[in-house]
N, C-alpha and C. Protein backbone atom coordinates (compact mmCIF):
# COMPACT_ATOMS: atom_id res chain seq x y z
N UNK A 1 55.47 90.97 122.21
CA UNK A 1 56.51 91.88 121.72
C UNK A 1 56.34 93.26 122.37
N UNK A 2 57.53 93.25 123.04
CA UNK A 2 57.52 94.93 123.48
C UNK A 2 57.11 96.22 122.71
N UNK A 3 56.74 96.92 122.92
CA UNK A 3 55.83 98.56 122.05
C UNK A 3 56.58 99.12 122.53
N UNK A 4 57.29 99.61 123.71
CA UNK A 4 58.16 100.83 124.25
C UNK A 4 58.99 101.47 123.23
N UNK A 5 59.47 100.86 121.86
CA UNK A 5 60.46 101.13 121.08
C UNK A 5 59.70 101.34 119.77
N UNK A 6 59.21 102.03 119.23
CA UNK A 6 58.51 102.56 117.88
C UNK A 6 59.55 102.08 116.89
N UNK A 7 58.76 101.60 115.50
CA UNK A 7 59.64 101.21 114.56
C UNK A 7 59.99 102.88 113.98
N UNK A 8 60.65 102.17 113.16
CA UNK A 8 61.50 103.63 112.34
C UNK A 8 60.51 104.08 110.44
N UNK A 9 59.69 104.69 110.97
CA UNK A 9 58.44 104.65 109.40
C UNK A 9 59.42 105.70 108.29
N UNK A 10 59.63 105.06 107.13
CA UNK A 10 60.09 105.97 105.91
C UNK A 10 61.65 106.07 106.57
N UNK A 11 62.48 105.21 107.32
CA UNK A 11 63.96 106.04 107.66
C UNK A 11 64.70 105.17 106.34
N UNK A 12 65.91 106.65 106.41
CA UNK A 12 66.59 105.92 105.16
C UNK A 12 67.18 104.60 105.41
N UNK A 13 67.10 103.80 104.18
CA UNK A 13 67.83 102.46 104.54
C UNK A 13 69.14 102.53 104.28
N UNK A 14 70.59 102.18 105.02
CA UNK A 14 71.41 102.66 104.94
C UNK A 14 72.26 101.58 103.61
N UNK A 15 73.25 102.39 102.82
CA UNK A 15 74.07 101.69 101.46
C UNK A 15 74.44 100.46 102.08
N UNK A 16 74.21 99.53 101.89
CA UNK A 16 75.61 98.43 101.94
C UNK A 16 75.94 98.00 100.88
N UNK A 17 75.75 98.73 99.81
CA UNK A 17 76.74 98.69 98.70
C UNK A 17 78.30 99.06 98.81
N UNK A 18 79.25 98.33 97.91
CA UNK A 18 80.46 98.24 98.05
C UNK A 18 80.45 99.83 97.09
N UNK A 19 81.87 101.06 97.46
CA UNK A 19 81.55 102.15 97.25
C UNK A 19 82.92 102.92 97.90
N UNK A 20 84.11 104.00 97.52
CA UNK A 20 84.50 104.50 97.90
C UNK A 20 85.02 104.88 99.51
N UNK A 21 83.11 105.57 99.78
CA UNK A 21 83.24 106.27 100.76
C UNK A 21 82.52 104.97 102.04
N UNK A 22 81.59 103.87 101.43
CA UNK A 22 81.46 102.33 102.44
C UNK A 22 82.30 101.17 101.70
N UNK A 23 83.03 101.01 102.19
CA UNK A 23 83.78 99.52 101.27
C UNK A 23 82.99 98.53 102.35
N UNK A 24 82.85 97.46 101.08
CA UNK A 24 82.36 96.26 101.75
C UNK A 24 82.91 95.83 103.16
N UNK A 25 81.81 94.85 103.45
CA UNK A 25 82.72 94.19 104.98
C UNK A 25 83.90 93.83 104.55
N UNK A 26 85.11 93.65 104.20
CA UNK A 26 86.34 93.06 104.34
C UNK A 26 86.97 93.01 105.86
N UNK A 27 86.20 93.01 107.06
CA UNK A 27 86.42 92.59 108.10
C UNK A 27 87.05 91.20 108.15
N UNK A 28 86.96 90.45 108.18
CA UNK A 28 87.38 88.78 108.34
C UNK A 28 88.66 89.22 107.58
N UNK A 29 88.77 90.01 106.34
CA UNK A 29 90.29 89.18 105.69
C UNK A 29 91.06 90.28 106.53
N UNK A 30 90.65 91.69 107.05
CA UNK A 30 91.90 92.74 107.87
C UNK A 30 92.14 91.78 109.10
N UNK A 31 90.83 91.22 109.57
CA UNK A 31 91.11 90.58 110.95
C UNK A 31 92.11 89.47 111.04
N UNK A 32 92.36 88.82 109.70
CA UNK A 32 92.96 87.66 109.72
C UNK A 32 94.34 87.70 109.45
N UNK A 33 94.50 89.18 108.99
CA UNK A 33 96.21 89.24 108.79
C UNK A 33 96.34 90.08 109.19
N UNK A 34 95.31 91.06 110.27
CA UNK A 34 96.34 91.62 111.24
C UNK A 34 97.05 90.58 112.33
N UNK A 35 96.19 89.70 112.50
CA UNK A 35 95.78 88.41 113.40
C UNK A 35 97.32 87.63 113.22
N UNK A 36 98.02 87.41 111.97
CA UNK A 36 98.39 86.53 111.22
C UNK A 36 100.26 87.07 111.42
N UNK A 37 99.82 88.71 111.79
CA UNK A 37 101.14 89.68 111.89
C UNK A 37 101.66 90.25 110.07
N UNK A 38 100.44 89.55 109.35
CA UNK A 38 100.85 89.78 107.79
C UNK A 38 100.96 91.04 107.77
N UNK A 39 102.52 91.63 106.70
CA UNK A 39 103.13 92.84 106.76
C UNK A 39 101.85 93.62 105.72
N UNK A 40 101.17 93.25 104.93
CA UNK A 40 100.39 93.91 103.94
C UNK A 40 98.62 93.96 104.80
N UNK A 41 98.62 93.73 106.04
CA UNK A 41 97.40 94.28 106.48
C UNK A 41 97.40 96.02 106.82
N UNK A 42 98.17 96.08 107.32
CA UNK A 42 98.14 97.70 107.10
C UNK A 42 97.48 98.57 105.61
N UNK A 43 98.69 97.84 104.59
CA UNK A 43 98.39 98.52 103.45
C UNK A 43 96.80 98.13 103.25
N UNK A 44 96.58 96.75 103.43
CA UNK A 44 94.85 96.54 102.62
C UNK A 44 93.77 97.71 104.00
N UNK A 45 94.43 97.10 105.22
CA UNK A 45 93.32 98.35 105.84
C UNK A 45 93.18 99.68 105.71
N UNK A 46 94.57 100.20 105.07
CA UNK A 46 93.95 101.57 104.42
C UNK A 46 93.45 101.46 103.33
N UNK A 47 93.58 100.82 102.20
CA UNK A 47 93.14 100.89 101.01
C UNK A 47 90.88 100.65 101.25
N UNK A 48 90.67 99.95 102.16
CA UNK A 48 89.89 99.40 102.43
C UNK A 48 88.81 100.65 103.25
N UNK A 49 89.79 101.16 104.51
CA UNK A 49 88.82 102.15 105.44
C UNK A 49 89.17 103.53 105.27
N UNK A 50 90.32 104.17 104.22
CA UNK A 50 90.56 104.98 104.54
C UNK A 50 89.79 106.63 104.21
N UNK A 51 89.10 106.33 103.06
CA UNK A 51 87.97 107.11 102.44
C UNK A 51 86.75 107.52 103.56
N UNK A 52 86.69 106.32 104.15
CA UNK A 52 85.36 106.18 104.85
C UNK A 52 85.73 107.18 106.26
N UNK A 53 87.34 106.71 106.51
CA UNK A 53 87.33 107.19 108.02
C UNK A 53 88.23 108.48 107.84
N UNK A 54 88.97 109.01 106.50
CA UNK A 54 88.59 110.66 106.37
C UNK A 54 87.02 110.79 106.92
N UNK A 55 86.53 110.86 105.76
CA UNK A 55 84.99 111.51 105.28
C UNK A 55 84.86 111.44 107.08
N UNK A 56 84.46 110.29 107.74
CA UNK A 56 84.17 110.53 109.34
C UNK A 56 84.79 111.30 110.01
N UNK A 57 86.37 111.34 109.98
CA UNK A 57 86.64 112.75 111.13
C UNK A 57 86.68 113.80 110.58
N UNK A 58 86.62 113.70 109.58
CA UNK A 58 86.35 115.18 108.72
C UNK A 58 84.72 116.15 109.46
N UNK A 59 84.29 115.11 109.60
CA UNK A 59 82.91 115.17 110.32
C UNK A 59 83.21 115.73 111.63
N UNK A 60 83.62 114.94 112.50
CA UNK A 60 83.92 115.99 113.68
C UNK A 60 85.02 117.28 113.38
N UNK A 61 86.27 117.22 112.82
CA UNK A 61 87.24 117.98 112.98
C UNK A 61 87.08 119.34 112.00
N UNK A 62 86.23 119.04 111.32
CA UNK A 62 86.51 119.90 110.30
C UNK A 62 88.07 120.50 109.56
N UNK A 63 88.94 119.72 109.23
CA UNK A 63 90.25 120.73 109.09
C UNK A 63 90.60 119.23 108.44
N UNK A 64 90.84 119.05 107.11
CA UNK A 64 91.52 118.24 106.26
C UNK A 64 92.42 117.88 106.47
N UNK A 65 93.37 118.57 107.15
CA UNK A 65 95.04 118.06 107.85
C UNK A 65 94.99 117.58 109.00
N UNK A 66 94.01 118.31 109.98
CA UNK A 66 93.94 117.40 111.10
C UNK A 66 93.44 115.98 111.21
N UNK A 67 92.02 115.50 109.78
CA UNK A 67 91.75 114.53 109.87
C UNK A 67 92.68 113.42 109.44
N UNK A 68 93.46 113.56 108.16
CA UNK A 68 94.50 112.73 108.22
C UNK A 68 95.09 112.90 109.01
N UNK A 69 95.67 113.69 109.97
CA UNK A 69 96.38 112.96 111.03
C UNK A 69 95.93 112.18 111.72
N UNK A 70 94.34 112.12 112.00
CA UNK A 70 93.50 111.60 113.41
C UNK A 70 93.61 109.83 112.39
N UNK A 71 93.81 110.10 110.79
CA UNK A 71 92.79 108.12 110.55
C UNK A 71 94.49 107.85 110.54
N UNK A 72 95.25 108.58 110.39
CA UNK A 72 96.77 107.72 110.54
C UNK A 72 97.41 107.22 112.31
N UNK A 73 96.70 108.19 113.14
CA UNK A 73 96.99 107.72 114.52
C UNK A 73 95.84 107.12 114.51
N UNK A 74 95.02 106.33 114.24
CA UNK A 74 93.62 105.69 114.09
C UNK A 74 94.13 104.04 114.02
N UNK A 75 94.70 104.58 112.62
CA UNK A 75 95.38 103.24 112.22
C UNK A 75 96.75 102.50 113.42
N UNK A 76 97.39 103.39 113.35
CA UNK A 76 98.58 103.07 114.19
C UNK A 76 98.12 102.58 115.28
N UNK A 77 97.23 102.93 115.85
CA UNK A 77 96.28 102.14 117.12
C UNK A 77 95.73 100.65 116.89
N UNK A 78 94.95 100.86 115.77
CA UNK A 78 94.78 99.56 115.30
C UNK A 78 95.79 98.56 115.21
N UNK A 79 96.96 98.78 114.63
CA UNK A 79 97.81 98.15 114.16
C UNK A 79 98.67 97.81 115.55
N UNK A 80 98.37 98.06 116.27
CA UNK A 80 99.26 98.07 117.63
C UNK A 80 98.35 97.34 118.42
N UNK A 81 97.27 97.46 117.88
CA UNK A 81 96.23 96.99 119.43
C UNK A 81 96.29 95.26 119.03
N UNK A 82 96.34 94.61 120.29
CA UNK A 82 96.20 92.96 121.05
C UNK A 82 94.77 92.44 120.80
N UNK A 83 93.70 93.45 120.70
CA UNK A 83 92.34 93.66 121.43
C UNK A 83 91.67 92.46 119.54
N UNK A 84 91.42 93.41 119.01
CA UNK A 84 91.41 92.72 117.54
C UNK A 84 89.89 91.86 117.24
N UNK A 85 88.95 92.65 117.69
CA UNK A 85 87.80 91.63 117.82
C UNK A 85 87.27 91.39 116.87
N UNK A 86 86.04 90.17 116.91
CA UNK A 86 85.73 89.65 116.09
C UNK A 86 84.82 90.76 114.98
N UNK A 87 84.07 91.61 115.68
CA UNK A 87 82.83 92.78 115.42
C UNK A 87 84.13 94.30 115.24
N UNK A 88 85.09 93.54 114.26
CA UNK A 88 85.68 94.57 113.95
C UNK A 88 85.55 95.87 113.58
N UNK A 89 84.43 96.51 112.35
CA UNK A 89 83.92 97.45 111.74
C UNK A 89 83.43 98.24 112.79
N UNK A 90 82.89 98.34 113.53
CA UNK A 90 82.17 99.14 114.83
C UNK A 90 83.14 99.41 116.28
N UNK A 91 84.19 98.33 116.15
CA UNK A 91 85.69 98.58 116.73
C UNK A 91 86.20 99.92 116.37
N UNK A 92 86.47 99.69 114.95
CA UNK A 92 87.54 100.67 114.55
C UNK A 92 86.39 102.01 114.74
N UNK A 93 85.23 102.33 114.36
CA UNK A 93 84.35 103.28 114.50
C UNK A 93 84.93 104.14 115.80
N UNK A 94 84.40 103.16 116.82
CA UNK A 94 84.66 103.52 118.01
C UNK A 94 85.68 104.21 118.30
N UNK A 95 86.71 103.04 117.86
CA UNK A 95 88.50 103.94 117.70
C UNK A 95 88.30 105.27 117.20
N UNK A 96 88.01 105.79 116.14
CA UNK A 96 88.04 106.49 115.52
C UNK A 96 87.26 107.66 116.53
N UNK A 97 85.84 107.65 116.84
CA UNK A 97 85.06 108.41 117.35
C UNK A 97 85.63 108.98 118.87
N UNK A 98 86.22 108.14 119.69
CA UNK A 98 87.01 108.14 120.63
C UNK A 98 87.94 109.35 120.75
N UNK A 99 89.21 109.28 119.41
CA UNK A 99 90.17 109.94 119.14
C UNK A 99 89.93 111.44 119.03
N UNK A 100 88.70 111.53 117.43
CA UNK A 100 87.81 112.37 117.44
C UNK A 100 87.32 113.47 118.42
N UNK A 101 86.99 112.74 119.40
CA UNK A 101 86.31 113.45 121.08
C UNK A 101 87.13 114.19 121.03
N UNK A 102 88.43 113.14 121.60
CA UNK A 102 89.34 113.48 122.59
C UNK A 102 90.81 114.77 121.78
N UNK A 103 90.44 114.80 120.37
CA UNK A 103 90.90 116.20 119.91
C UNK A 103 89.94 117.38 119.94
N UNK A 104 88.68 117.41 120.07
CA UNK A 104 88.19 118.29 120.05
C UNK A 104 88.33 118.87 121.32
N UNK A 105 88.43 118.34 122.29
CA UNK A 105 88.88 118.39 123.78
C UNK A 105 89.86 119.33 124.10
N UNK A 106 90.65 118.76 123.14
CA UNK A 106 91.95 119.48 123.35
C UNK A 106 92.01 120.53 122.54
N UNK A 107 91.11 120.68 121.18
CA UNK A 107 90.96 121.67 120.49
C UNK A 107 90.26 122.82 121.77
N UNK A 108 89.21 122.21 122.48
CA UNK A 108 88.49 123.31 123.04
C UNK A 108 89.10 123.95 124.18
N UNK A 109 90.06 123.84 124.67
CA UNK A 109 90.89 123.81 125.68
C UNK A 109 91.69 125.27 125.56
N UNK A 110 92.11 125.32 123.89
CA UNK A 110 92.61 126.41 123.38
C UNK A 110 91.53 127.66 122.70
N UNK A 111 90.31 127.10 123.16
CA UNK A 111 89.60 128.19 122.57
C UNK A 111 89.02 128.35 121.33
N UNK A 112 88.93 126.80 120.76
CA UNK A 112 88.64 126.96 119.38
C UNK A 112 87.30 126.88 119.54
N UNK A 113 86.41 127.59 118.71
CA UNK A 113 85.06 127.39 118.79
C UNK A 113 84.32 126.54 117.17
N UNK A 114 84.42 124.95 117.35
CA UNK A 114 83.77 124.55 115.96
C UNK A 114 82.70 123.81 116.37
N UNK A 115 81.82 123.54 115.13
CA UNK A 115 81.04 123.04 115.52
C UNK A 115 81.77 121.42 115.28
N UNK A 116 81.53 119.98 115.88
CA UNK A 116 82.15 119.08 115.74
C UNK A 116 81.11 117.94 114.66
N UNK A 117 79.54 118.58 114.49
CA UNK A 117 78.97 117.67 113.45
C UNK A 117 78.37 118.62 112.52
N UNK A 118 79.12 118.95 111.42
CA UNK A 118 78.34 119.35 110.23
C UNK A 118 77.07 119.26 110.00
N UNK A 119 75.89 120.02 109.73
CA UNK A 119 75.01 120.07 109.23
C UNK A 119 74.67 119.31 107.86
N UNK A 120 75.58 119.16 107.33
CA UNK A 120 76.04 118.64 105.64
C UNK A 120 76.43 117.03 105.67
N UNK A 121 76.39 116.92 107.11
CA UNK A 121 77.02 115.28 106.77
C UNK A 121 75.79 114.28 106.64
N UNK A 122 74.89 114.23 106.62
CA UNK A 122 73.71 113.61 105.89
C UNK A 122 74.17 112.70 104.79
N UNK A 123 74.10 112.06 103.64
CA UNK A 123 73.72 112.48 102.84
C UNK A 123 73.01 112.18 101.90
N UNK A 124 73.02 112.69 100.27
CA UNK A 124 71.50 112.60 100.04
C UNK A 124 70.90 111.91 99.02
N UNK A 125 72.00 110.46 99.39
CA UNK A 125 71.53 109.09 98.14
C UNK A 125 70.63 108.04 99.27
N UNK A 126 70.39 108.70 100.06
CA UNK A 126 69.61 107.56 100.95
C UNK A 126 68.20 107.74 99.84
N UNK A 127 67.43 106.29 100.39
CA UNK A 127 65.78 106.00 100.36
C UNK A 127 64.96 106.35 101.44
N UNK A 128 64.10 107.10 101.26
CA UNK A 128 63.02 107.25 102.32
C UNK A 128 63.06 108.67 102.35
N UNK A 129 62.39 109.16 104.06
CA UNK A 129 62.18 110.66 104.00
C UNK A 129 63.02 111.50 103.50
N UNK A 130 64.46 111.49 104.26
CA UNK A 130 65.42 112.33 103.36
C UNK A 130 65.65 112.49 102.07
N UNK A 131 65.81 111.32 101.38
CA UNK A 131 65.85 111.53 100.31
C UNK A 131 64.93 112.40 99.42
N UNK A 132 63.37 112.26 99.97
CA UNK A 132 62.03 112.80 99.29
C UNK A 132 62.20 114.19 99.73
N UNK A 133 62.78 114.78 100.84
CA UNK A 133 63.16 116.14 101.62
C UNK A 133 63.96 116.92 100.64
N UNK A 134 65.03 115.96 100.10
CA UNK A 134 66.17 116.23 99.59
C UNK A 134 65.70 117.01 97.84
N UNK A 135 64.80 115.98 97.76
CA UNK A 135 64.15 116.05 96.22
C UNK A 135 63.30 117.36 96.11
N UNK A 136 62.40 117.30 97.32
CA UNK A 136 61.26 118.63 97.17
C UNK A 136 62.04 119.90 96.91
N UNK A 137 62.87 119.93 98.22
CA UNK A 137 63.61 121.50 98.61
C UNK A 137 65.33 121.10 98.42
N UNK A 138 66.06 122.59 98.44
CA UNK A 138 67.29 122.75 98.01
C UNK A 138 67.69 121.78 99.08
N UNK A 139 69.60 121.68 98.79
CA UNK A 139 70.50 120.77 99.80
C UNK A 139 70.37 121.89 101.17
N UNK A 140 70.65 122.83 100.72
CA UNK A 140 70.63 123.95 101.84
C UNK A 140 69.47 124.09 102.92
N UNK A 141 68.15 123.68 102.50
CA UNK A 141 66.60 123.47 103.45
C UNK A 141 67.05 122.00 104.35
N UNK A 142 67.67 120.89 103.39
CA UNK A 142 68.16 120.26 104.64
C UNK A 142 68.91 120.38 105.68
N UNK A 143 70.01 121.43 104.97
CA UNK A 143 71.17 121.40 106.45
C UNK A 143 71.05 122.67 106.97
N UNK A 144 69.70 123.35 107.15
CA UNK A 144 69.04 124.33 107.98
C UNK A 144 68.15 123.55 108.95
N UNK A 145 67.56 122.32 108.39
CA UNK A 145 66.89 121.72 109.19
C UNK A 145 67.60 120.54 110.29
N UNK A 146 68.43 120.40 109.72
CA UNK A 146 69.58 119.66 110.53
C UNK A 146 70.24 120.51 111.61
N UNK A 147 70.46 121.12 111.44
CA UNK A 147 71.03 122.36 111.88
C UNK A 147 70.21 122.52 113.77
N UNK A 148 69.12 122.18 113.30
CA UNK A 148 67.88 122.38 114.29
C UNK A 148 68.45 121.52 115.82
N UNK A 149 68.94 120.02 114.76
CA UNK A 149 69.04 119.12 115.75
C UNK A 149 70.11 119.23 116.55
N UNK A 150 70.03 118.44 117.86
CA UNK A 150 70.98 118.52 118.40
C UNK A 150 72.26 118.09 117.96
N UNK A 151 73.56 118.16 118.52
CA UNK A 151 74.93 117.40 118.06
C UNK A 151 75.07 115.86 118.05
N UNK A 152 74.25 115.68 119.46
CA UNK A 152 74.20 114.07 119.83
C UNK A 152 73.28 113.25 118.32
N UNK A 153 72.03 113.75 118.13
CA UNK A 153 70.99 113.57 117.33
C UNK A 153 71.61 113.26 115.49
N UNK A 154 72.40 114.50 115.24
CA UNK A 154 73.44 114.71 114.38
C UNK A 154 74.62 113.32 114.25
N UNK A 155 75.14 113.08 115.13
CA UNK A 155 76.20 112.00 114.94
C UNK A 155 75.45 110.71 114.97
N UNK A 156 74.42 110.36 115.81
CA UNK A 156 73.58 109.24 115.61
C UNK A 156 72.84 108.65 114.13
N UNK A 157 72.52 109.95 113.40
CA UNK A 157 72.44 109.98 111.78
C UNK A 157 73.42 110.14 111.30
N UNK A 158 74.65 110.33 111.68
CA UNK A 158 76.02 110.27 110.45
C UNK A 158 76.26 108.66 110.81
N UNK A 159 76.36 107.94 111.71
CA UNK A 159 77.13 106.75 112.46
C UNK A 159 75.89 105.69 111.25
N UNK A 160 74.68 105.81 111.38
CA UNK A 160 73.47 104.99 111.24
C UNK A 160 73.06 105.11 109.35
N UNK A 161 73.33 106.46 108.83
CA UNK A 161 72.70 106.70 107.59
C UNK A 161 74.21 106.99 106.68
N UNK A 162 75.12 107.77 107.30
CA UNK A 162 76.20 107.97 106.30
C UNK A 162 77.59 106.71 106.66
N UNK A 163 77.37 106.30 107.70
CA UNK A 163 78.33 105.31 107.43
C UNK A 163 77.64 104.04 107.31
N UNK A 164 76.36 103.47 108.07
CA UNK A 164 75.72 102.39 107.34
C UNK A 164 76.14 101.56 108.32
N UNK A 165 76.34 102.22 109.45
CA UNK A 165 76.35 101.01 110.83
C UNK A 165 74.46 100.35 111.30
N UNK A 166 74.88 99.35 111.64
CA UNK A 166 73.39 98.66 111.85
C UNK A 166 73.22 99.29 113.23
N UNK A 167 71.67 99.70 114.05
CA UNK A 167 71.31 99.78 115.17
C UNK A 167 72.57 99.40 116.38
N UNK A 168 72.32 97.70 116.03
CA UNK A 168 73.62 97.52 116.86
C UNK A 168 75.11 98.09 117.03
N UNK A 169 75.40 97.68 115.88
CA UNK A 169 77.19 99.09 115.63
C UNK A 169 76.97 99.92 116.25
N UNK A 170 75.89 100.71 115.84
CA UNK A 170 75.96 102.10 116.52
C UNK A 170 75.61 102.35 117.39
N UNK A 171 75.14 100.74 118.17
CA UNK A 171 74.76 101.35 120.18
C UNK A 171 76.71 100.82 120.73
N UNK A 172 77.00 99.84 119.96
CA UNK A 172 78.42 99.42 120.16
C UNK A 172 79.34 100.55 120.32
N UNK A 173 79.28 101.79 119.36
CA UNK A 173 80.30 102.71 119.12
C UNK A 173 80.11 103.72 120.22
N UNK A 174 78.47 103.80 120.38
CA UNK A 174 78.13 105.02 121.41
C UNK A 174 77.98 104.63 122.89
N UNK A 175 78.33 102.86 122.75
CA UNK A 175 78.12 102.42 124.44
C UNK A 175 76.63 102.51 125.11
N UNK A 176 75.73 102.82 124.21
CA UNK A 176 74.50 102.87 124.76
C UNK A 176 73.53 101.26 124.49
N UNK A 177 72.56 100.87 125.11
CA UNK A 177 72.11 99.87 124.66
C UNK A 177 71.38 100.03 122.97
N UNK A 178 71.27 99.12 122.35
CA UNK A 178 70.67 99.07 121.01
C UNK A 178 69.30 99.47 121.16
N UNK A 179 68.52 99.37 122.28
CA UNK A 179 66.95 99.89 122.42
C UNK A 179 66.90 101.66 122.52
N UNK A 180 67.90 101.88 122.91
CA UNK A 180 68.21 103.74 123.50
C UNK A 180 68.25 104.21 121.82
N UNK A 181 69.26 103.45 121.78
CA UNK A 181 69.97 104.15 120.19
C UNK A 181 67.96 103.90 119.33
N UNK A 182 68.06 103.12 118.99
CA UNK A 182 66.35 102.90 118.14
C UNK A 182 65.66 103.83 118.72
N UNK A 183 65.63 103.56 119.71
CA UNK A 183 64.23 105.48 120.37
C UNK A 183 64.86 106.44 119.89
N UNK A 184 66.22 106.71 120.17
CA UNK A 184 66.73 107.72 119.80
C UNK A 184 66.76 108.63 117.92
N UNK A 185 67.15 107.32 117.05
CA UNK A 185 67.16 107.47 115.96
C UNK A 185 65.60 107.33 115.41
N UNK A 186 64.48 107.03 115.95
CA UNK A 186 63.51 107.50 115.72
C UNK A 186 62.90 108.45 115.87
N UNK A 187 63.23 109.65 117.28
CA UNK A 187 62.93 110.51 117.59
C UNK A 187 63.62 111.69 116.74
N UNK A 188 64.64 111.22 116.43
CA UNK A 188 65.62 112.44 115.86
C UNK A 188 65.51 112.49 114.40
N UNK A 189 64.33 111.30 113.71
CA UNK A 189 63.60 111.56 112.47
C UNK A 189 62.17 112.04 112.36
N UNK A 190 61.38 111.89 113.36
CA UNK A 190 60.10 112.69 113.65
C UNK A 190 60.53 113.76 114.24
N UNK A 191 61.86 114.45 114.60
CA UNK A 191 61.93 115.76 115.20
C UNK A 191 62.19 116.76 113.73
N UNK A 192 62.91 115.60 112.77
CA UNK A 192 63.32 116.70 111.46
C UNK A 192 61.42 116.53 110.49
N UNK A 193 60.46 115.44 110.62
CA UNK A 193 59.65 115.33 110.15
C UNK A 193 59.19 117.08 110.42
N UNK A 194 58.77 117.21 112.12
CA UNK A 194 58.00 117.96 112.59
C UNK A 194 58.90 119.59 112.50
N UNK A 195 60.14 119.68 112.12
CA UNK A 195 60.73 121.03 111.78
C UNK A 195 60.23 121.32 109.87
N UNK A 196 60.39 120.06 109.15
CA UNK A 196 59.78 120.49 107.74
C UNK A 196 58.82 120.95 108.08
N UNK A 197 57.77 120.33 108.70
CA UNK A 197 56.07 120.45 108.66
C UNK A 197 56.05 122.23 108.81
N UNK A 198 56.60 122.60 110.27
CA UNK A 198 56.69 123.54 111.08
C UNK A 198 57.45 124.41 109.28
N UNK A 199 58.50 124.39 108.91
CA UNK A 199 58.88 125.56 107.54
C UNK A 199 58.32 125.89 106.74
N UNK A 200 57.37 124.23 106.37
CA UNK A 200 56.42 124.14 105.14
C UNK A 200 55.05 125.26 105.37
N UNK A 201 54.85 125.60 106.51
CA UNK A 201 53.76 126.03 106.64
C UNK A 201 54.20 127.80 107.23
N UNK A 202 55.42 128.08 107.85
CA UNK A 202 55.81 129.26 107.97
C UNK A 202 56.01 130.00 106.51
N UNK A 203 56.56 129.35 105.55
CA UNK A 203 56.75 129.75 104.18
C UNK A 203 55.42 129.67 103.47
N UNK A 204 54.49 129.56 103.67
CA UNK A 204 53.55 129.95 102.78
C UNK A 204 52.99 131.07 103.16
């Protein structure tokens, strides 16, 4: 067994509880009546993703009106697209993350200066370090310490911990191999380990 790739010690384990802001897989039944041309897949795929994929471009866009616009041209894509694969859930991600970019793009074009990953998008019903982070010190010591990380580092923990994509999904969404993404999401939890350590000890 290869060593090049460190396991992930204390990372949060992500919900796959059925929930608002993660609805269960209902992949197979959107796939089967978008598949099917059934007029009520639309309605069940919003009822189904639409919480989840606010809360996500809300994440990049910051601006409540712009994100419903981004999960309704999200959808309309979906609903239009031939493509329709089987590994649907990490599809539509993609869709979504894609769109995402490609407004901020155009946001930046005009001069807007935002940041595109919240510090705050964490969040703080996970198990493991964060959560115990979350418990010691205020919400605010986390998203100072988040804050630290990079943007890339930042969306790799929203994709992996707040939406509850597996390793794989989330090398799927980011196009990177699943071994990159695992180094990556390990490094970018021993980098927030070693910024507590580094506060815990400036504050005393």
């Amino acid at each position: 067994m290869s060593q090049s790739t460190p396991p992930l010690p204390d990372a949060p384990t992500p919900n796959r509880g059925a929930s608002a802001s993660n609805p269960p897989d209902m992949s197979h039944s959107v796939l089967t009546r978008l598949r099917s041309g059934d007029p009520d897949a639309g309605r069940l795929l919003d009822e189904l993703y639409r919480p989840a994929m606010l809360r996500f471009c809300l994440g990049y866009l910051h601006d409540p009106m712009e994100s419903e616009d981004a999960v309704q041209e999200i959808f309309w894509r979906v609903l239009r697209s031939d493509a329709l694969p089987d590994n649907f859930r990490p599809w539509l991600y993609k869709i979504a993350r894609n769109h995402c970019v490609a407004v901020l793009r155009e946001r930046k074009r005009h001069h807007a200066d935002r940041n595109p990953l919240p510090t705050e998008s964490i969040p703080l019903d996970q198990s493991g370090y964060l959560t115990r982070l979350v418990r010691a010190e205020a919400q605010h010591r986390l998203a100072a310490l988040l804050a630290q990380l990079s943007p890339e580092e930042n969306e790799l923990l929203r994709l992996r911990y707040t939406e509850g994509l597996s390793r794989k999904d989330v090398a799927e969404v980011m196009d990177e191999p699943e071994t990159t993404i695992k180094s990556r999401l390990f490094e970018a939890i021993e980098k927030l380990r070693k910024l507590a350590g580094a506060s815990e000890t400036s504050s005393r």
